[in-house]
C-alpha atoms as a PDB file:
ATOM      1  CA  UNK A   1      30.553 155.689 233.320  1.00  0.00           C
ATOM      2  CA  UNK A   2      27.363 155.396 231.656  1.00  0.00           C
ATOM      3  CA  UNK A   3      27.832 153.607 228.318  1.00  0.00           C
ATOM      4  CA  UNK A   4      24.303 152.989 226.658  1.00  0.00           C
ATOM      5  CA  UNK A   5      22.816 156.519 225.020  1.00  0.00           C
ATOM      6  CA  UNK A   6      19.540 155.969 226.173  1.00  0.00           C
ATOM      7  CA  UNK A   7      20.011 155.237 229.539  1.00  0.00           C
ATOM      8  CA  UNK A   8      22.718 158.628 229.770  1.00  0.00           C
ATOM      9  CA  UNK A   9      20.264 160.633 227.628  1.00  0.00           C
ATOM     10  CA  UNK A  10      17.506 159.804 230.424  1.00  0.00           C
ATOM     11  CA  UNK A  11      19.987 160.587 233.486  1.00  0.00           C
ATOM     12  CA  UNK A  12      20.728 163.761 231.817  1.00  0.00           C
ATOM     13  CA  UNK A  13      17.195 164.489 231.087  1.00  0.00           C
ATOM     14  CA  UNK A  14      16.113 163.955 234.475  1.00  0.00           C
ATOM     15  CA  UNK A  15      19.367 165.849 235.929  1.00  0.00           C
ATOM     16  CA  UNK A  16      18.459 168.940 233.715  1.00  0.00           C
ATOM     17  CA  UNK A  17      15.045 168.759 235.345  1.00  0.00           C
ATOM     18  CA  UNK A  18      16.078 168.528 238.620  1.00  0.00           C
ATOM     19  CA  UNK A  19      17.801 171.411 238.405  1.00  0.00           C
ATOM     20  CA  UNK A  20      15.479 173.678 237.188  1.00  0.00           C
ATOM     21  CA  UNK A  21      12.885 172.512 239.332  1.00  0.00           C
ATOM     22  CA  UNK A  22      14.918 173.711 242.093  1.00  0.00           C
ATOM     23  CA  UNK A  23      16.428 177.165 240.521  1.00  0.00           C
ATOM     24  CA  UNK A  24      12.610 177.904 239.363  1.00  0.00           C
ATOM     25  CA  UNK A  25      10.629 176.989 242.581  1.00  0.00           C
ATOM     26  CA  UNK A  26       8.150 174.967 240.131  1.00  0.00           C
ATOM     27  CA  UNK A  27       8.192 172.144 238.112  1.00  0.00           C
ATOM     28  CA  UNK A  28       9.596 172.807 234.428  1.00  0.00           C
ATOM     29  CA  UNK A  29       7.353 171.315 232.416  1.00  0.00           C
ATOM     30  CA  UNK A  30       8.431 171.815 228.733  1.00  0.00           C
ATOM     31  CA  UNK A  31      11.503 171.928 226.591  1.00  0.00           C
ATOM     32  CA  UNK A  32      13.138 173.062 223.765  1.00  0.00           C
ATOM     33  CA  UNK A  33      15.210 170.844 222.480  1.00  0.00           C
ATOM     34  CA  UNK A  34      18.965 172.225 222.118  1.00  0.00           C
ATOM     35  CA  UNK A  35      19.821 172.891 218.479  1.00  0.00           C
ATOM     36  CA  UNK A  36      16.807 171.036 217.677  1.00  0.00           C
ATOM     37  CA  UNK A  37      18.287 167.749 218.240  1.00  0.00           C
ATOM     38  CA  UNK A  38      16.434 165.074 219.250  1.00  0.00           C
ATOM     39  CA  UNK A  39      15.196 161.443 218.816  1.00  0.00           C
ATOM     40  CA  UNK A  40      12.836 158.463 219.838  1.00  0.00           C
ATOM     41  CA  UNK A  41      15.168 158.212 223.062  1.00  0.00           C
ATOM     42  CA  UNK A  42      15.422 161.776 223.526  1.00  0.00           C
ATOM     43  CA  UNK A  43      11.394 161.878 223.690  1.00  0.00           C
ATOM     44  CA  UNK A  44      11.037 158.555 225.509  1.00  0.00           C
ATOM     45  CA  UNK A  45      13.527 160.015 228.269  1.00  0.00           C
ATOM     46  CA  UNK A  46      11.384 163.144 228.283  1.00  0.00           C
ATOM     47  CA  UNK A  47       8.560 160.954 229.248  1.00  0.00           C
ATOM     48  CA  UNK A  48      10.000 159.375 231.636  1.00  0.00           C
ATOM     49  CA  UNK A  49      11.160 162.538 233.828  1.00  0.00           C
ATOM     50  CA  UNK A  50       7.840 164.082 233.327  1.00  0.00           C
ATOM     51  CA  UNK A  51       8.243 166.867 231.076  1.00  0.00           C
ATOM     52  CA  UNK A  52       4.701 167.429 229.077  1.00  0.00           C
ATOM     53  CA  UNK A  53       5.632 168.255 225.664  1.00  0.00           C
ATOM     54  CA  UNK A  54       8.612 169.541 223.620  1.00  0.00           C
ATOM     55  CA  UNK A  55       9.169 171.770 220.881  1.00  0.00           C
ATOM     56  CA  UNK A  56      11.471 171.407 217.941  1.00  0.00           C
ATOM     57  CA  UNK A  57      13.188 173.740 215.684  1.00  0.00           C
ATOM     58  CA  UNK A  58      11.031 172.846 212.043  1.00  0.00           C
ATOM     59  CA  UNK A  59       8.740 175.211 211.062  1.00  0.00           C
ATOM     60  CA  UNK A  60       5.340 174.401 211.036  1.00  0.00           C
ATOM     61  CA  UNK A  61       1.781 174.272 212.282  1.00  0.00           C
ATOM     62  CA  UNK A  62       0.628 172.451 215.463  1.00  0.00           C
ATOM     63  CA  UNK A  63      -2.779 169.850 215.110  1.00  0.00           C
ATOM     64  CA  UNK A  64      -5.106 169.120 217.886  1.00  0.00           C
ATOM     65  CA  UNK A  65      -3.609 165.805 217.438  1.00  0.00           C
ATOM     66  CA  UNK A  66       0.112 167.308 217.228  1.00  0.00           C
ATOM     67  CA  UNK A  67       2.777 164.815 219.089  1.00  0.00           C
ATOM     68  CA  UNK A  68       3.324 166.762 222.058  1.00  0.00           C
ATOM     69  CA  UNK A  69       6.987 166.066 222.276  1.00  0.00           C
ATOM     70  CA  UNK A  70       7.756 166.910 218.726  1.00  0.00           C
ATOM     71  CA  UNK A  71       5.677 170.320 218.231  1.00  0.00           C
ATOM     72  CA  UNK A  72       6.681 172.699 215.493  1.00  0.00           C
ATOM     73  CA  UNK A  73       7.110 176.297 215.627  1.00  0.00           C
ATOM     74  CA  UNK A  74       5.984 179.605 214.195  1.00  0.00           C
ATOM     75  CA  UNK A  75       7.745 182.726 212.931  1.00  0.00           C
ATOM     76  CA  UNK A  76       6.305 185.875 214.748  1.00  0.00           C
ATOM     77  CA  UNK A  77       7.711 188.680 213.068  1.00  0.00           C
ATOM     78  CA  UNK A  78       7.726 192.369 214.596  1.00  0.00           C
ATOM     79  CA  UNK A  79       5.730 194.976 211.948  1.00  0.00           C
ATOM     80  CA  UNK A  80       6.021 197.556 214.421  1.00  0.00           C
ATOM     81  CA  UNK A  81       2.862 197.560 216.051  1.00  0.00           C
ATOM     82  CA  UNK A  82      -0.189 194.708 216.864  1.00  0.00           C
ATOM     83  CA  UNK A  83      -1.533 193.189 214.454  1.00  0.00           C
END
């Protein structure tokens, strides 16, 4: 049994990957993090497995120089019709 978080959080990580790699045919290369949870760890782990970038739950605008593992998101909302 794995005991220390970030070591588990990186198994996971790279489990999760693993197996969407092979369900997909292709190499996942972004997430979104579940509930919005996540952490220095949680990113570092990301890293480490390969994934590109990550996006969170907070609202916001991304930068140019946006942290790729901690981008924000945008409401689209329908009106119906393109805007």
């Amino acid at each position: 049994m794995i005991k220390n978080p970030f070591i588990l959080c990186r198994v996971r990580s790279a489990q999760l990957k693993n197996i969407l790699d092979k369900k997909l045919n292709k190499p996942v290369e972004f997430l979104a993090y579940p509930y919005g949870d996540y952490n220095d760890s949680v990113i570092e782990a990301l890293k480490k497995c390969g994934y590109k970038a990550a996006v969170t739950v907070d609202w916001g605008h991304v930068r140019k120089n946006a942290d790729r593992y901690s981008l924000k998101r945008q409401y689209v909302l329908n009106h119906g019709g393109i805007v």
